[in-house]
N, C-alpha and C. Protein backbone atom coordinates (compact mmCIF):
# COMPACT_ATOMS: atom_id res chain seq x y z
N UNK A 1 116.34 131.53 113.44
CA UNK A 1 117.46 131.56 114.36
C UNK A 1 117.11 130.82 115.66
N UNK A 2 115.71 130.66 116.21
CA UNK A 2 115.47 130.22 117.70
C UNK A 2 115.44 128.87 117.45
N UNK A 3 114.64 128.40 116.08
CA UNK A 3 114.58 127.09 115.88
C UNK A 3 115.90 126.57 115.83
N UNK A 4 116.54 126.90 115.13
CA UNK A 4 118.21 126.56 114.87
C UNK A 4 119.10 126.15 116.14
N UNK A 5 118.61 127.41 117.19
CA UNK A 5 119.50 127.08 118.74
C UNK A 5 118.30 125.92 119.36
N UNK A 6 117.47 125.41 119.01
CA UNK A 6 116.51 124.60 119.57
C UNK A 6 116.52 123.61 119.34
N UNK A 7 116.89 122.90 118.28
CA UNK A 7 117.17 121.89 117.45
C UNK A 7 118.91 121.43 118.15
N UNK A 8 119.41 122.05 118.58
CA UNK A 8 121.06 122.34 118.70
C UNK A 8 121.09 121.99 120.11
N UNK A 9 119.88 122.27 120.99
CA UNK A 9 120.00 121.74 122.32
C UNK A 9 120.37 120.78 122.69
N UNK A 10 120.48 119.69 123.66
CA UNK A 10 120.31 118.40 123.53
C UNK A 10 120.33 118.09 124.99
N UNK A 11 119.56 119.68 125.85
CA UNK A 11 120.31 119.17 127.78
C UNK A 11 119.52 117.90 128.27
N UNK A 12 118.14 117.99 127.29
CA UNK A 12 117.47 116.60 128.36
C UNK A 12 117.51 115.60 127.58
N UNK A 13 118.23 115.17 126.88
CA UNK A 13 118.03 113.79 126.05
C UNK A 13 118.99 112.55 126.89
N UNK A 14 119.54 113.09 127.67
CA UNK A 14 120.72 111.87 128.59
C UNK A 14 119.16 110.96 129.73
N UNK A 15 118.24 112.42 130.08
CA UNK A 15 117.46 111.77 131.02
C UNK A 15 116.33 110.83 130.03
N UNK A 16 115.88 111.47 128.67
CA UNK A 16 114.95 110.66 128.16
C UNK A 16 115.05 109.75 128.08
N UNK A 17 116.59 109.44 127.31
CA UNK A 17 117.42 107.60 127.07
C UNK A 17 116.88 106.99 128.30
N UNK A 18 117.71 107.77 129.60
CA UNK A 18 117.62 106.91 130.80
C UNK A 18 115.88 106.57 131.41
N UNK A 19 114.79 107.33 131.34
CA UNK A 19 113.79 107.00 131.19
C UNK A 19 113.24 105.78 130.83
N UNK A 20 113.73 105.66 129.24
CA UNK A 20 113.18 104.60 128.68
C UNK A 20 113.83 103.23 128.69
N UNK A 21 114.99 103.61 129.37
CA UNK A 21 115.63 102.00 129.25
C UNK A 21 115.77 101.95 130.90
N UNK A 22 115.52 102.93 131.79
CA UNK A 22 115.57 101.58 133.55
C UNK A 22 114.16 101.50 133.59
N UNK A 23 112.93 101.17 132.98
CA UNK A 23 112.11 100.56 132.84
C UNK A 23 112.43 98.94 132.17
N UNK A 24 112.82 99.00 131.52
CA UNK A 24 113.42 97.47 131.17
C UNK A 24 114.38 97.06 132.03
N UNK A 25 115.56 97.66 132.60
CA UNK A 25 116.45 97.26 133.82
C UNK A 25 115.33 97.00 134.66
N UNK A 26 114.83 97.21 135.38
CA UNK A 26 114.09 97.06 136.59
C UNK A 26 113.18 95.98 136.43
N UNK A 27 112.59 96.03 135.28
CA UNK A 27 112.03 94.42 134.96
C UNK A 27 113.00 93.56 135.11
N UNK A 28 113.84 92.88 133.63
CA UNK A 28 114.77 92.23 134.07
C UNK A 28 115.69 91.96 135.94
N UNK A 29 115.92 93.12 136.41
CA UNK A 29 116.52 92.50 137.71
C UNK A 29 115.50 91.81 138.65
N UNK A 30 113.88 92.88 138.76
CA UNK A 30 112.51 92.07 139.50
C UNK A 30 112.30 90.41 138.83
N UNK A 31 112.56 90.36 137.43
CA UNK A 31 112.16 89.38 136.75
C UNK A 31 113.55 87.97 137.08
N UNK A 32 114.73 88.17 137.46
CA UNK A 32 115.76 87.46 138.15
C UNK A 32 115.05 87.37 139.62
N UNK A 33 114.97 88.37 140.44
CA UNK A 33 114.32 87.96 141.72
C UNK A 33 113.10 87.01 141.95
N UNK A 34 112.43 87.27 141.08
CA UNK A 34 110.84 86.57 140.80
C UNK A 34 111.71 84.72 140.79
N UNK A 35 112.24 84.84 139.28
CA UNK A 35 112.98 83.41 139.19
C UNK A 35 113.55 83.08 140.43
N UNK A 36 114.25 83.48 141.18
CA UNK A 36 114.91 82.93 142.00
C UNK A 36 114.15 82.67 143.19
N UNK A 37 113.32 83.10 143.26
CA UNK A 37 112.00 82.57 144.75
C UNK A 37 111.64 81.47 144.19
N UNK A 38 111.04 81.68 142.67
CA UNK A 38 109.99 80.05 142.55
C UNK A 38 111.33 78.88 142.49
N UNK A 39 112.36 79.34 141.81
CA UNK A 39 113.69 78.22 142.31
C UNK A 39 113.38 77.98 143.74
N UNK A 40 113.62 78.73 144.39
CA UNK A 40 113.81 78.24 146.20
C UNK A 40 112.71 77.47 146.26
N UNK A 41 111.71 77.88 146.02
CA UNK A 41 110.31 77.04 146.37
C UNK A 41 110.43 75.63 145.72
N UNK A 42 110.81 75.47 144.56
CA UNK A 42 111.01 74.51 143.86
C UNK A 42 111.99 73.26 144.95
N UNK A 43 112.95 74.14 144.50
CA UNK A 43 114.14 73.71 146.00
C UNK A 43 113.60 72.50 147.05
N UNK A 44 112.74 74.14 148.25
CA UNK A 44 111.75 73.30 149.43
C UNK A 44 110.77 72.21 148.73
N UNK A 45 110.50 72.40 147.88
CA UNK A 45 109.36 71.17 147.68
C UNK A 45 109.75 69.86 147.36
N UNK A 46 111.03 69.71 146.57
CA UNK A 46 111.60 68.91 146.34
C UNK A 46 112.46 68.11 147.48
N UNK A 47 112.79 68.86 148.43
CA UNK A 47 113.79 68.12 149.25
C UNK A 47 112.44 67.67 150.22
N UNK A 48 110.98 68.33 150.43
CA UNK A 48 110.33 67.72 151.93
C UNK A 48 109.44 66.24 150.82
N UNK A 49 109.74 66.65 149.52
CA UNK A 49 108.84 65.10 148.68
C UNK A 49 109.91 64.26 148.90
N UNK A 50 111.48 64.33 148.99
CA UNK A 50 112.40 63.56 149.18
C UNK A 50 111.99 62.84 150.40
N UNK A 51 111.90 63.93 151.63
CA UNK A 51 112.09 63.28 153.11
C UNK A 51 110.92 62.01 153.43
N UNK A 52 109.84 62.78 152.74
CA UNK A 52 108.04 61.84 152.83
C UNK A 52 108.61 60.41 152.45
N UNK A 53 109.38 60.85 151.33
CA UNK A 53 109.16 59.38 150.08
C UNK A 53 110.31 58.80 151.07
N UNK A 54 111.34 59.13 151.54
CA UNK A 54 112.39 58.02 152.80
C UNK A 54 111.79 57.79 153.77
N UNK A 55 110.59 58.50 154.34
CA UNK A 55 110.20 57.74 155.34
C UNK A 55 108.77 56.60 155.08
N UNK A 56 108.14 57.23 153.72
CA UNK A 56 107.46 56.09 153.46
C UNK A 56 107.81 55.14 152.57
N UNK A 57 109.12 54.71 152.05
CA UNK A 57 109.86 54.03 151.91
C UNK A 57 110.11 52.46 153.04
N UNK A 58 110.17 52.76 154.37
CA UNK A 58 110.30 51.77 155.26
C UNK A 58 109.61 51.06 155.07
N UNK A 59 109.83 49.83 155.60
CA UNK A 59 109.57 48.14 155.97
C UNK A 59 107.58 48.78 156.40
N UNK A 60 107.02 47.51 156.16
CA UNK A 60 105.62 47.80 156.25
C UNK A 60 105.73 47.52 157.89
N UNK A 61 105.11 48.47 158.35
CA UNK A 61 104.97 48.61 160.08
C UNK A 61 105.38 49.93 160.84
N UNK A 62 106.43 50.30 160.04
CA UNK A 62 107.34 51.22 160.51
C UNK A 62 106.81 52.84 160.77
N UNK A 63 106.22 52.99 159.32
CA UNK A 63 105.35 54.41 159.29
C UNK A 63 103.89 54.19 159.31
N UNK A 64 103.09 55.38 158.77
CA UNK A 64 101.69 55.26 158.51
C UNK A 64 101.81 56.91 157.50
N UNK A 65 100.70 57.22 156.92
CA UNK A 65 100.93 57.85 155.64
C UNK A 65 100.76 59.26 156.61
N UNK A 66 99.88 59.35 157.76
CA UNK A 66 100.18 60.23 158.46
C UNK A 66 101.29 60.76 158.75
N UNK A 67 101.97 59.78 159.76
CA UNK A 67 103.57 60.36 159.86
C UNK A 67 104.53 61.27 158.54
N UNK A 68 104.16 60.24 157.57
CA UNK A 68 104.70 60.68 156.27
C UNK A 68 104.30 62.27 155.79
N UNK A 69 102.69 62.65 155.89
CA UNK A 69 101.98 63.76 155.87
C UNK A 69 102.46 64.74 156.88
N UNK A 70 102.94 64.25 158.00
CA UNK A 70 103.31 65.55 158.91
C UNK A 70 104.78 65.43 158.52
N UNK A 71 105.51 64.89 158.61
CA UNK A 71 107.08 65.32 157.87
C UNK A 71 107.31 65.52 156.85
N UNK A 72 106.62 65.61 156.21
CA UNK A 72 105.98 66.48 154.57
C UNK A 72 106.11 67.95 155.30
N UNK A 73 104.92 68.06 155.63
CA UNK A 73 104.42 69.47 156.33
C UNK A 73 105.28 70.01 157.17
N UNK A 74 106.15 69.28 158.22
CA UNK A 74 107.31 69.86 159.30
C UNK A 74 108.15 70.62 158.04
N UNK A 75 109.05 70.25 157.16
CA UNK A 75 109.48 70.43 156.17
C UNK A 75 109.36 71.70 155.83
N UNK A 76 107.93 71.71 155.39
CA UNK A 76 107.55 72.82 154.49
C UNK A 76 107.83 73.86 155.43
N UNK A 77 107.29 73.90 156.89
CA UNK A 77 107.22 74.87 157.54
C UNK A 77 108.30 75.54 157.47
N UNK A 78 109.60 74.49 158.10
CA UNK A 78 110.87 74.86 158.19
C UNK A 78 111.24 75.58 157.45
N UNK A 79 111.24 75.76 156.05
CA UNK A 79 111.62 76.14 154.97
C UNK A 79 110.62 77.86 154.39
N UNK A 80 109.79 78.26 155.67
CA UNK A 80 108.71 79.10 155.34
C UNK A 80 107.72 79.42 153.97
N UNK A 81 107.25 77.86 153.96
CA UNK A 81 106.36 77.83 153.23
C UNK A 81 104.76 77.43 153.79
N UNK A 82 103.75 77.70 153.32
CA UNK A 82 102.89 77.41 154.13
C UNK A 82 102.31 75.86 153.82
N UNK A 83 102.05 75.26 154.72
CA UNK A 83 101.84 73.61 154.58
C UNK A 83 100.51 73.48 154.06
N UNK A 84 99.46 74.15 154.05
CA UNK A 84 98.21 74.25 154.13
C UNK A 84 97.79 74.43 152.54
N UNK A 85 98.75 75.04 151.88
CA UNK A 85 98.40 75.14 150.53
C UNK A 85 99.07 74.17 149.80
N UNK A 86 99.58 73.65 149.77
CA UNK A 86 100.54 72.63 149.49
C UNK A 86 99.48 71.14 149.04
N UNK A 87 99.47 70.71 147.88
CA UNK A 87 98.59 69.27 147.77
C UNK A 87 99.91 68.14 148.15
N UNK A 88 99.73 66.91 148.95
CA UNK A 88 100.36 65.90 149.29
C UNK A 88 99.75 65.27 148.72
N UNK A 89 100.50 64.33 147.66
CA UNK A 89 100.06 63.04 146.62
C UNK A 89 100.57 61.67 147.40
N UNK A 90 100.18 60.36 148.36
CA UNK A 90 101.02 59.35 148.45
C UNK A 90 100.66 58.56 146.84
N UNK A 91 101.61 58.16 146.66
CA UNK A 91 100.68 57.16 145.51
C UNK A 91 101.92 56.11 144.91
N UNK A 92 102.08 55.31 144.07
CA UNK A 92 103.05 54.28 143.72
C UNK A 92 102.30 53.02 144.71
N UNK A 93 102.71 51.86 145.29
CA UNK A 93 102.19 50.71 146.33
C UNK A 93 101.88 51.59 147.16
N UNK A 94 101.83 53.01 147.76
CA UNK A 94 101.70 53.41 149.25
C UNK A 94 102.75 53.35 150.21
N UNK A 95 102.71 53.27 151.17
CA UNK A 95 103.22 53.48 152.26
C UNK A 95 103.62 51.89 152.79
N UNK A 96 102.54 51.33 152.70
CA UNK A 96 102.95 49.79 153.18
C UNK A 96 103.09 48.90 152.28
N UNK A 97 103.89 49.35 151.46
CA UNK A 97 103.76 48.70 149.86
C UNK A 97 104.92 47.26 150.02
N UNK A 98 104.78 46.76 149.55
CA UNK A 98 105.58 45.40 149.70
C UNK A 98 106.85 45.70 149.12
N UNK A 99 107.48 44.97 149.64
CA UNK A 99 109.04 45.00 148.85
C UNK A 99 109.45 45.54 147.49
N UNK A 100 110.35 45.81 147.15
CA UNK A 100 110.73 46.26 145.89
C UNK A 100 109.70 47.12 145.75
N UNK A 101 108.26 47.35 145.31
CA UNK A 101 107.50 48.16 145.07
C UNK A 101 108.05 49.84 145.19
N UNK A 102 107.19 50.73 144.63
CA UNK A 102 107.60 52.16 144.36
C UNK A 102 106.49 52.68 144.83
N UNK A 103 106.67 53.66 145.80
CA UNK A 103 106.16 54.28 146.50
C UNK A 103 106.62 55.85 146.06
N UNK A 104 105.73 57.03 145.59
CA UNK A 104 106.06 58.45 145.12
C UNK A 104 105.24 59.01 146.03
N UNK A 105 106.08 60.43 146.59
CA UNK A 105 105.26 61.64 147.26
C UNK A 105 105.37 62.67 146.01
N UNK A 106 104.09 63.19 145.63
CA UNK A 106 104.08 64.60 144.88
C UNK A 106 103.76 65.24 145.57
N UNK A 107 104.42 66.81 145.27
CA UNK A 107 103.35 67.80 146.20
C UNK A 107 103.46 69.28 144.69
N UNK A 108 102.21 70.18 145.47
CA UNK A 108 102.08 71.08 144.11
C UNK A 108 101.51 71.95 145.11
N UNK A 109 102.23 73.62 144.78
CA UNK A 109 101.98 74.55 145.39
C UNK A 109 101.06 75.50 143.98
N UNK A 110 100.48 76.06 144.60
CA UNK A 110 100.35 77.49 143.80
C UNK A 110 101.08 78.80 143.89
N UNK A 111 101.66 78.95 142.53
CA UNK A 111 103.09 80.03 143.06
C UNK A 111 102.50 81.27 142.22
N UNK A 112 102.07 82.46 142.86
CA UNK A 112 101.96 83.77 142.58
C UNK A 112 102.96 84.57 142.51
N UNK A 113 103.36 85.07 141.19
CA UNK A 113 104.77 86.00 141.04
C UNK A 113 104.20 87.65 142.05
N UNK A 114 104.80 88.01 142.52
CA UNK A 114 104.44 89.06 143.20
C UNK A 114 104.91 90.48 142.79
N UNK A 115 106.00 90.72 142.07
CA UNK A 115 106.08 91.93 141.43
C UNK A 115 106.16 91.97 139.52
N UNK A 116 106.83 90.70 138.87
CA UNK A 116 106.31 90.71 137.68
C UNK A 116 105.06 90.89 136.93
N UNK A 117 104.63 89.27 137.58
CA UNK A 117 102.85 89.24 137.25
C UNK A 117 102.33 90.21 137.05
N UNK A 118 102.23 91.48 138.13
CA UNK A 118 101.05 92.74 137.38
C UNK A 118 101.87 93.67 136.84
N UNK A 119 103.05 93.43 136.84
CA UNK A 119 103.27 94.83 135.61
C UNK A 119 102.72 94.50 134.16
N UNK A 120 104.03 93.04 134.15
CA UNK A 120 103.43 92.32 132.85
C UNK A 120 101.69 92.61 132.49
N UNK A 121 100.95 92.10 132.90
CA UNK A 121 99.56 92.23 132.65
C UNK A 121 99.43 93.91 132.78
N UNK A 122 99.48 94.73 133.50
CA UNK A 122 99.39 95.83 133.61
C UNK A 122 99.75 97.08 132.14
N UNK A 123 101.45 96.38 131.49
CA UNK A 123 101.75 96.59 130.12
C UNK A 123 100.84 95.81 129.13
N UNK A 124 100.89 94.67 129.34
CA UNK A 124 99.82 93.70 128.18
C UNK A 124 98.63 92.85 129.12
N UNK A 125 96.86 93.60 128.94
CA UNK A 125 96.10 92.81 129.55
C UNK A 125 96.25 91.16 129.60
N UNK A 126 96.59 90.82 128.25
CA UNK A 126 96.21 89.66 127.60
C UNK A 126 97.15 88.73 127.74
N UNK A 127 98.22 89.20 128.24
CA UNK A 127 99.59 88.54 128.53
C UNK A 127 99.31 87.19 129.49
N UNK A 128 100.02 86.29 128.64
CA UNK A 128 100.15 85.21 129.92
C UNK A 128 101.17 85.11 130.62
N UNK A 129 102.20 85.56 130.31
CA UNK A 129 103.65 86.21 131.11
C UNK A 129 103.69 86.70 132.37
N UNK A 130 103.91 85.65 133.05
CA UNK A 130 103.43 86.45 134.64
C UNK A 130 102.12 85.76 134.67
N UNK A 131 101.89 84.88 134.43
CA UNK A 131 100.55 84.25 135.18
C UNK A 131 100.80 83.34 136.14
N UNK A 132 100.17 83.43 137.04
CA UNK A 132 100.37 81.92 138.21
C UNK A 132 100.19 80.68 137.73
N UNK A 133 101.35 79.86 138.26
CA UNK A 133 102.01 79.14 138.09
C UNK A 133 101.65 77.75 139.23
N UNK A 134 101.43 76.55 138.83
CA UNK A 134 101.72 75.41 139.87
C UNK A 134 103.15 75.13 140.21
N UNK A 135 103.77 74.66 140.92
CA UNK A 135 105.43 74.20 141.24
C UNK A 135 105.02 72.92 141.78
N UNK A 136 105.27 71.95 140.77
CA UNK A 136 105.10 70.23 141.51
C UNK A 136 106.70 69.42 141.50
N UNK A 137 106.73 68.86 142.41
CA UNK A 137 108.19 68.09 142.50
C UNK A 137 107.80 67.14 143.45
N UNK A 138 108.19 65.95 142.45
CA UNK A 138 107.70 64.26 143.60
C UNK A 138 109.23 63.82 143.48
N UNK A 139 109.20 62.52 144.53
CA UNK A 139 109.90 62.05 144.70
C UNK A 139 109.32 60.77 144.52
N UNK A 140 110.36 59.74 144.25
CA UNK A 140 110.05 58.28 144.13
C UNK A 140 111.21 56.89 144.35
N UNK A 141 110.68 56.41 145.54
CA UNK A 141 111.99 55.36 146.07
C UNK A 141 111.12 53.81 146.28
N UNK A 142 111.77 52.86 146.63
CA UNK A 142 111.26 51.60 146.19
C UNK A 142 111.56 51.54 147.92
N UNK A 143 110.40 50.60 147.97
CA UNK A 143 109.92 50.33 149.56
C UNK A 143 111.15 49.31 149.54
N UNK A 144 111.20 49.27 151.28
CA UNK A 144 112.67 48.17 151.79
C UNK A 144 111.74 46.63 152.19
């Protein structure tokens, strides 16, 4: 008879469900937030390799790869990223590259997921899901 009314219960099974599935909600929405930072970053990196590569783009005289390197870096700042970790590639003819020539800025951050990364590993040691990540985005324009 006790087993019978015991079996017949069912008061905590609404919380068990919910237990086991906002562990997966909460990934998924952290795991949208995660995406959407290294987007932004992606974003900033791409528009300050744009600005480098238009200003080292100009007529030979105009810049120097410096200038180009600090409005790289002004960029980044603006955008609160740190400039310091950031690799600056000039490369294509350079900076004083002759006419027509192609001149590319790359740059490549190291992007650490900050709340995926260790759960992931935390659920699976071995996981590469959630491992750090480079974010590179060049730009490339033909000298004037």
């Amino acid at each position: 008879m006790k087993m019978k009314r015991f079996r017949a219960d069912r008061s905590g099974q609404n919380l068990v469900e919910f237990a086991l599935v906002v562990v997966m909600l909460l990934l998924l929405v952290v795991g949208i937030c995660e995406f959407g930072r290294a987007w932004n970053l992606y974003q900033i990196l791409a528009n300050a390799s744009r600005e480098g590569a238009r200003l080292a783009a100009l007529p030979s005289g105009f810049t120097t790869a410096a200038a180009v390197t600090s409005r790289v870096q002004s960029y980044l700042s603006n955008g609160n990223v740190d400039p310091a970790k950031v690799a600056i590639a000039i490369g294509g003819a350079g900076v004083d590259g002759g006419t027509g020539t192609q001149v590319s800025i790359t740059l490549s951050y190291p992007y650490k997921f900050g709340y995926v990364g260790p759960v992931v590993r935390l659920i699976n040691p071995g996981a590469t899901a959630g491992a750090d990540i480079t974010i590179t985005a060049q730009s490339v324009m033909r000298n004037e």
